[in-house]
C-alpha atoms as a PDB file:
ATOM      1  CA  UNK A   1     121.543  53.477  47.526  1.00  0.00           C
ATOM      2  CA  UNK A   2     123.801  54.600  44.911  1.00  0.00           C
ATOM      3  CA  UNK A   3     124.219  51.688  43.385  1.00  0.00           C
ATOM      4  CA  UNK A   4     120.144  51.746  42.579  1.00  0.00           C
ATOM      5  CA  UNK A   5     120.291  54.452  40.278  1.00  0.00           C
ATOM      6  CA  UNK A   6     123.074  53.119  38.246  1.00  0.00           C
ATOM      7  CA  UNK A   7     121.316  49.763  37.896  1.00  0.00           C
ATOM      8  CA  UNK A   8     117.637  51.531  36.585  1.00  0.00           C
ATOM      9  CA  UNK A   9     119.442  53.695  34.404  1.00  0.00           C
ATOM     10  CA  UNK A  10     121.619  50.564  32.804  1.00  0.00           C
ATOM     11  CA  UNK A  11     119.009  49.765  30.103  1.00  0.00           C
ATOM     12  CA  UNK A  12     117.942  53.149  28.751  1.00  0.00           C
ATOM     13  CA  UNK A  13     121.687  53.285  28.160  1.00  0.00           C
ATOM     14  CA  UNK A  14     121.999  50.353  25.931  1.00  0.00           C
ATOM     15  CA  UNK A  15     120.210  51.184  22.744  1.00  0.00           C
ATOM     16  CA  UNK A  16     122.152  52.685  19.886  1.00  0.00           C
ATOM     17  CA  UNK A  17     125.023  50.693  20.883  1.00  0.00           C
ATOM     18  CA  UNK A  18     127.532  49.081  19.087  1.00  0.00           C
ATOM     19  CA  UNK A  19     127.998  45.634  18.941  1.00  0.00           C
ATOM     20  CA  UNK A  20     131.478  45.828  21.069  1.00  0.00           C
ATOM     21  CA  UNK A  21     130.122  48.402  22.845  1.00  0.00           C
ATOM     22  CA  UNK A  22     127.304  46.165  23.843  1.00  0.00           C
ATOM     23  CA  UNK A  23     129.796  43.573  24.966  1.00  0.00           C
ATOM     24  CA  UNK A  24     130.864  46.319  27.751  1.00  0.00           C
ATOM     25  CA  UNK A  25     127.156  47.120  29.015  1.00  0.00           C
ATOM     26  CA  UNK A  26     126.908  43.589  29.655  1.00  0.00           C
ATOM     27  CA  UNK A  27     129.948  43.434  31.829  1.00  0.00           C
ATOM     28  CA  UNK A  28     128.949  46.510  33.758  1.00  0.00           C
ATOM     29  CA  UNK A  29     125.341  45.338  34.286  1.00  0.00           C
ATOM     30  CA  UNK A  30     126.700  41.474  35.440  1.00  0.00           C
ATOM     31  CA  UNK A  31     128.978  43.499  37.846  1.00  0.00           C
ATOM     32  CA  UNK A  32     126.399  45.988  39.181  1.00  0.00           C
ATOM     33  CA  UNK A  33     123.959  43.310  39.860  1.00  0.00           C
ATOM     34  CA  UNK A  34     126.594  41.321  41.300  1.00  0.00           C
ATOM     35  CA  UNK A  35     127.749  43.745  43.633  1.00  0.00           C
ATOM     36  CA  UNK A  36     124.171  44.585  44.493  1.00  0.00           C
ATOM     37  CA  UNK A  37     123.610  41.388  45.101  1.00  0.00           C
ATOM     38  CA  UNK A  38     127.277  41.288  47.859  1.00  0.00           C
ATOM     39  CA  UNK A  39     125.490  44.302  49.150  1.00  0.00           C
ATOM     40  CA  UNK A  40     122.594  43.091  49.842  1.00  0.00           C
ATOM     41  CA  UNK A  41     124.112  39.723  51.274  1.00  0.00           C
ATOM     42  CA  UNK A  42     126.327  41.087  53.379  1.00  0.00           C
ATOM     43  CA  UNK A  43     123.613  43.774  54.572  1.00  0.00           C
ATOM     44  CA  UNK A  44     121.468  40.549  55.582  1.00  0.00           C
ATOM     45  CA  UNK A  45     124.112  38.982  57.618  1.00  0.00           C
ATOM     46  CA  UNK A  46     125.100  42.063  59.603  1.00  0.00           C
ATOM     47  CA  UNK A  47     120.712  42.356  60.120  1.00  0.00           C
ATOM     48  CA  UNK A  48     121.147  38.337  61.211  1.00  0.00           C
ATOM     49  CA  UNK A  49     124.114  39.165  63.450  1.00  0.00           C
ATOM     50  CA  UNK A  50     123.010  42.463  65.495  1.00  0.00           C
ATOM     51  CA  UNK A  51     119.978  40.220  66.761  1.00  0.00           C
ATOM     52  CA  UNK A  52     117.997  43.272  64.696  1.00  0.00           C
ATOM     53  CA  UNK A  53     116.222  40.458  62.357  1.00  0.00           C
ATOM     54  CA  UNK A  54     112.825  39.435  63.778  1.00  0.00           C
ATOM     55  CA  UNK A  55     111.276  36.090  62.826  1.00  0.00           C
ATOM     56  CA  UNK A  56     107.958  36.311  61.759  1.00  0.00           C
ATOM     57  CA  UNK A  57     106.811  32.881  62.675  1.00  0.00           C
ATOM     58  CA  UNK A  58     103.722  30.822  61.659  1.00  0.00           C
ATOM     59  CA  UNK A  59     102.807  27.408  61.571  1.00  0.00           C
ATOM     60  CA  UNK A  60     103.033  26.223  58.293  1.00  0.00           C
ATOM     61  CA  UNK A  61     102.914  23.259  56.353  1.00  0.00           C
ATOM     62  CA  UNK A  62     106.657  23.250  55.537  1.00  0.00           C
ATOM     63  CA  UNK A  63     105.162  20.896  52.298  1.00  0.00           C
ATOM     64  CA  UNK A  64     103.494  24.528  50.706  1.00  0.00           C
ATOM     65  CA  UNK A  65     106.752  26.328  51.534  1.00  0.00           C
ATOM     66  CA  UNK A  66     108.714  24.014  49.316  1.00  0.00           C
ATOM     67  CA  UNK A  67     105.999  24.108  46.826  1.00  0.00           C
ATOM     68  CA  UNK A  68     106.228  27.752  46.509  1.00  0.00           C
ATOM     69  CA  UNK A  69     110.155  27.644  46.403  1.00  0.00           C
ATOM     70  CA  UNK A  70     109.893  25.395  43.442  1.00  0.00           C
ATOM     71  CA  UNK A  71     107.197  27.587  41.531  1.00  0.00           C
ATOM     72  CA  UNK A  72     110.159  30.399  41.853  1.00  0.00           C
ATOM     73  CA  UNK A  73     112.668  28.134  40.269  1.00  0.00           C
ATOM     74  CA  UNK A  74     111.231  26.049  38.297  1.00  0.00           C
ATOM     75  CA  UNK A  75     111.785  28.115  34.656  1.00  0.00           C
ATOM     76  CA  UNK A  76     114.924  28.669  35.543  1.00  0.00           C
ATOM     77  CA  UNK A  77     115.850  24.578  36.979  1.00  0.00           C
ATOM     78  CA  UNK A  78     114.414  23.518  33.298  1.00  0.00           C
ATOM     79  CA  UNK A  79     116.137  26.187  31.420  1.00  0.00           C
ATOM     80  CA  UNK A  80     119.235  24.523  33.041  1.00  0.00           C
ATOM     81  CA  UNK A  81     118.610  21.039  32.085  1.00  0.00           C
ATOM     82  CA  UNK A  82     117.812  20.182  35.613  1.00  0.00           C
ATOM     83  CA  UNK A  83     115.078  16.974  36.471  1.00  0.00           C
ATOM     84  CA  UNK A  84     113.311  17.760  39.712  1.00  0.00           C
ATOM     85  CA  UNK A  85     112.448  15.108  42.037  1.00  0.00           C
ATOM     86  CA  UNK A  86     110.128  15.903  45.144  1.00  0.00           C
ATOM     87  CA  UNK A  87     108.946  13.762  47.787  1.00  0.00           C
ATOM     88  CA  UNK A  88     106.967  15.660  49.941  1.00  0.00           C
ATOM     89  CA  UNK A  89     104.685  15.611  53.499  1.00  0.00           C
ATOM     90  CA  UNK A  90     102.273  17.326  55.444  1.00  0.00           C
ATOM     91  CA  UNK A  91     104.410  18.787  57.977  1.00  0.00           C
ATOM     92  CA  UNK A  92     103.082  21.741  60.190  1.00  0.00           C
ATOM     93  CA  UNK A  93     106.051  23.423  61.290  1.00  0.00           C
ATOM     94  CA  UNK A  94     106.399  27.302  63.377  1.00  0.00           C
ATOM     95  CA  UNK A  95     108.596  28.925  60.465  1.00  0.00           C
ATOM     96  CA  UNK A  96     109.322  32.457  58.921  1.00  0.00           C
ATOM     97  CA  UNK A  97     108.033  31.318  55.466  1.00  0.00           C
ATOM     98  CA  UNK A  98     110.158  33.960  53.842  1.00  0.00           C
ATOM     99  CA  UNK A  99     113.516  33.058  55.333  1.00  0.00           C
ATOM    100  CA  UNK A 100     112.592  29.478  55.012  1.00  0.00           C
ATOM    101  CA  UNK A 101     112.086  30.356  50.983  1.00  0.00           C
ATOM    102  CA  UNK A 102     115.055  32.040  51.285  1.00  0.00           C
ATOM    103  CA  UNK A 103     117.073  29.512  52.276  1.00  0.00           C
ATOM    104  CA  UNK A 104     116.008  26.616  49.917  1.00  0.00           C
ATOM    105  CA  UNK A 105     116.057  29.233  46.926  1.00  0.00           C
ATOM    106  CA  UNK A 106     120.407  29.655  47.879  1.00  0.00           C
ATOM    107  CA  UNK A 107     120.813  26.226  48.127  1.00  0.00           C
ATOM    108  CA  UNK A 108     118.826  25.617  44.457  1.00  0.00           C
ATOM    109  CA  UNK A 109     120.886  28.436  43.702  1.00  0.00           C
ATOM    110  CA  UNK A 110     124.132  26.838  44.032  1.00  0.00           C
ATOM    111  CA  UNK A 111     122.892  23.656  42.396  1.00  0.00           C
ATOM    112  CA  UNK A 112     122.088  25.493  39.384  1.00  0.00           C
ATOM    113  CA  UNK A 113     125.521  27.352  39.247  1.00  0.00           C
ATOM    114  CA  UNK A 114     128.095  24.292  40.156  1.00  0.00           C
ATOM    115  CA  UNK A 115     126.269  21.294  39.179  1.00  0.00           C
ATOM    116  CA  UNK A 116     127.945  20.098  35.378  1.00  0.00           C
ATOM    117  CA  UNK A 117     126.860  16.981  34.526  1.00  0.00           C
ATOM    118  CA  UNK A 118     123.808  14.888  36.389  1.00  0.00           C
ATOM    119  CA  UNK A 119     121.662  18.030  36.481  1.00  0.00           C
ATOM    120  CA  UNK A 120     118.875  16.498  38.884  1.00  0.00           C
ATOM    121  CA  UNK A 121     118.178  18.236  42.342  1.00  0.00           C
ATOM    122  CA  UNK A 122     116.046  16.215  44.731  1.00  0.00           C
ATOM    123  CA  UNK A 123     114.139  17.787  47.765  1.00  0.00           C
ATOM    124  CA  UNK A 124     112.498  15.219  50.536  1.00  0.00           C
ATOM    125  CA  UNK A 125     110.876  15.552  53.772  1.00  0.00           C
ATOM    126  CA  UNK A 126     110.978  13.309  56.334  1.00  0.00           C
ATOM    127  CA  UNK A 127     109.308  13.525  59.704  1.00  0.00           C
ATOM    128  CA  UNK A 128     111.665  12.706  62.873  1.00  0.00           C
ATOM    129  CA  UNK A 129     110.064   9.304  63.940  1.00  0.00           C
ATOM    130  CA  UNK A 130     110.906  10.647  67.698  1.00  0.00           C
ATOM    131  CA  UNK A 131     109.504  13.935  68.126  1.00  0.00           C
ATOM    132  CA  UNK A 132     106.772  15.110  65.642  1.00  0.00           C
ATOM    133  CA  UNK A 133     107.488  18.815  65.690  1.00  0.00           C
ATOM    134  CA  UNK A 134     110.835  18.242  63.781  1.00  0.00           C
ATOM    135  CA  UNK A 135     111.175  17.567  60.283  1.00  0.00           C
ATOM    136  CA  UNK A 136     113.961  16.757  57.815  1.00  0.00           C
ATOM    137  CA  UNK A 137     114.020  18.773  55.018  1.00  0.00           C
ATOM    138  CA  UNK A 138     117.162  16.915  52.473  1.00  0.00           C
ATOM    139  CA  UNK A 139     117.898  18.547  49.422  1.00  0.00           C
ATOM    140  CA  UNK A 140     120.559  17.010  47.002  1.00  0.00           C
ATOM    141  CA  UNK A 141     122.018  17.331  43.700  1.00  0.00           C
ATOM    142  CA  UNK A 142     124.472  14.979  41.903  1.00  0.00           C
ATOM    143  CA  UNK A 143     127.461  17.611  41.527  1.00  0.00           C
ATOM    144  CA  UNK A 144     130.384  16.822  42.698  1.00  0.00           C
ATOM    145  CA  UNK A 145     130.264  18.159  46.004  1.00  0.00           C
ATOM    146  CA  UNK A 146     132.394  19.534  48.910  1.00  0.00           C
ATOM    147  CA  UNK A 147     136.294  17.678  49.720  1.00  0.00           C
ATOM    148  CA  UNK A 148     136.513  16.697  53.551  1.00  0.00           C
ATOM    149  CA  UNK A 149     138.646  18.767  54.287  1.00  0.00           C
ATOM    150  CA  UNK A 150     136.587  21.965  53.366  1.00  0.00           C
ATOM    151  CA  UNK A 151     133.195  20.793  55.237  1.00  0.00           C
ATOM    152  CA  UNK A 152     134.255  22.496  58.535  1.00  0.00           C
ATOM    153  CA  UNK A 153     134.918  25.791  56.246  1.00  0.00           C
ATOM    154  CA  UNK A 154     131.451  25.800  54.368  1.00  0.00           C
ATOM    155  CA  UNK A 155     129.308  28.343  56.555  1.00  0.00           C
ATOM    156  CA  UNK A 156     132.089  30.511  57.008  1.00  0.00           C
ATOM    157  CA  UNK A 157     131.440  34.187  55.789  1.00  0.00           C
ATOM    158  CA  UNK A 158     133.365  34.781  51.999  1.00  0.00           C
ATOM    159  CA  UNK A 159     134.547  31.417  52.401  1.00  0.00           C
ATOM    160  CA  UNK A 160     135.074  29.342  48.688  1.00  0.00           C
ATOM    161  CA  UNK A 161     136.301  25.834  48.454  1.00  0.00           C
ATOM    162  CA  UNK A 162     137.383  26.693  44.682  1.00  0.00           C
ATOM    163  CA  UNK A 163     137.992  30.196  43.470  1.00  0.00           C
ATOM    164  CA  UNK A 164     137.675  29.139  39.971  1.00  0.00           C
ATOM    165  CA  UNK A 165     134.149  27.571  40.023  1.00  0.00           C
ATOM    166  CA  UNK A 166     133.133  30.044  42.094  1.00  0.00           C
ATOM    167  CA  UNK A 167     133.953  33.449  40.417  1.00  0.00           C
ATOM    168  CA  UNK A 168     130.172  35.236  40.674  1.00  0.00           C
ATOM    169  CA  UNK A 169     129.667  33.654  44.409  1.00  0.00           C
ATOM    170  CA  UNK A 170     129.777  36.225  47.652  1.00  0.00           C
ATOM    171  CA  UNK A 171     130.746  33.761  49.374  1.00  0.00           C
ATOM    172  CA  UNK A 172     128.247  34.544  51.629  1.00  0.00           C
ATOM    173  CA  UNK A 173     124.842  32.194  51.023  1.00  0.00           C
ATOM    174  CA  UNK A 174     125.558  29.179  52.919  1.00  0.00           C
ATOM    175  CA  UNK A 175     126.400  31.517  55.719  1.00  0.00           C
ATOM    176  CA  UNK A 176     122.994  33.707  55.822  1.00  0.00           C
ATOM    177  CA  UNK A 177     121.110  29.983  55.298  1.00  0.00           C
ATOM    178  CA  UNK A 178     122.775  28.756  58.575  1.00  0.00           C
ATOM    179  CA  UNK A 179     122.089  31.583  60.431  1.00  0.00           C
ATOM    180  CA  UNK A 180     118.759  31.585  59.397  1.00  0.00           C
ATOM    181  CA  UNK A 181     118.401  28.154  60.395  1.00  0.00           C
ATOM    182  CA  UNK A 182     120.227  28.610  63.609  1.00  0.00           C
ATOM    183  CA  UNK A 183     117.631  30.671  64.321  1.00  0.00           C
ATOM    184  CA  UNK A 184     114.800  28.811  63.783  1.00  0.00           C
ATOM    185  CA  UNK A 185     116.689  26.084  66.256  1.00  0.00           C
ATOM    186  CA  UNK A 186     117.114  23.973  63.422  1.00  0.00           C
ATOM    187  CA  UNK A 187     120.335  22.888  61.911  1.00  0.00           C
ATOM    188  CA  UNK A 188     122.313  22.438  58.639  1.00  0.00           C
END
């Protein structure tokens, strides 16, 4: 709450500025939106952890979920350089859409912020050939990924493999998206 004030008021405070002094509202916005943004991650874990989170569920076709997702990202996946590649099914799955949403827009997130080089992101679907109510959702980027050794770590609350790449991460994403999943039954 108090940080909500100090956010809306950030922009009627810029004009008349000096150059250098618009070099330090910059700073304080990136850091107030960053730290609204730890709030609000860390307020959504705590929600996902007290059991006080409610899934809305629905069967959906998982296929429109992604759709939307990409219709968030899309400006911002081009602005970045990135090619999108989407191979996509009917799949009619019992889902909170938002979570769901949620989830694929952190892990586009973090393709956006650590891939360098290969700036592609693929999403596919891919029905279990088994049992029909369970679907693959695989998205994939060509950055260079996660060492061995820091796989078991990944979903671990404020955990970073590299503090350097990661200097405006919470540390917290891949942790809400597997909770979110583990509650769906679903893994990640």
């Amino acid at each position: 709450t108090p940080l909500t004030p100090i956010v809306g008021l950030l922009p009627a405070l810029k004009q008349g500025l000096s150059k250098e002094q618009l070099g330090y509202h910059k700073v304080i916005t990136q850091n107030a939106e960053y730290l609204g943004g730890l709030i609000d991650d860390t307020l959504n874990i705590a929600r996902l952890d007290s059991g006080k989170m409610e899934l809305n569920l629905k069967k959906i076709n998982l296929k429109d979920v992604v759709k939307q997702s990409m219709d968030q990202n899309l400006s911002v996946l081009k602005s970045n350089g990135f090619k999108v590649n989407l191979k996509l099914i009917d799949s009619y799955v019992n889902i909170d859409e938002l979570k769901i949403v949620e989830v694929i827009n952190n892990i586009i997130s973090n393709s956006i912020k650590y891939v360098d080089k290969e700036k592609e992101i693929k999403i596919e679907m891919i029905n279990d050939k088994k049992d029909k109510n369970y679907v693959s959702l695989i998205i994939s980027d060509k950055g260079e990924g996660v060492k061995s050794e820091d796989l078991s770590k990944i979903f671990d609350e404020f955990y970073r493999t590299d503090e350097s790449r990661h200097a405006r991460s919470s540390g917290l994403g891949l942790s809400i998206c597997k909770r979110i999943v583990d509650k769906h039954k679903g893994t990640i």
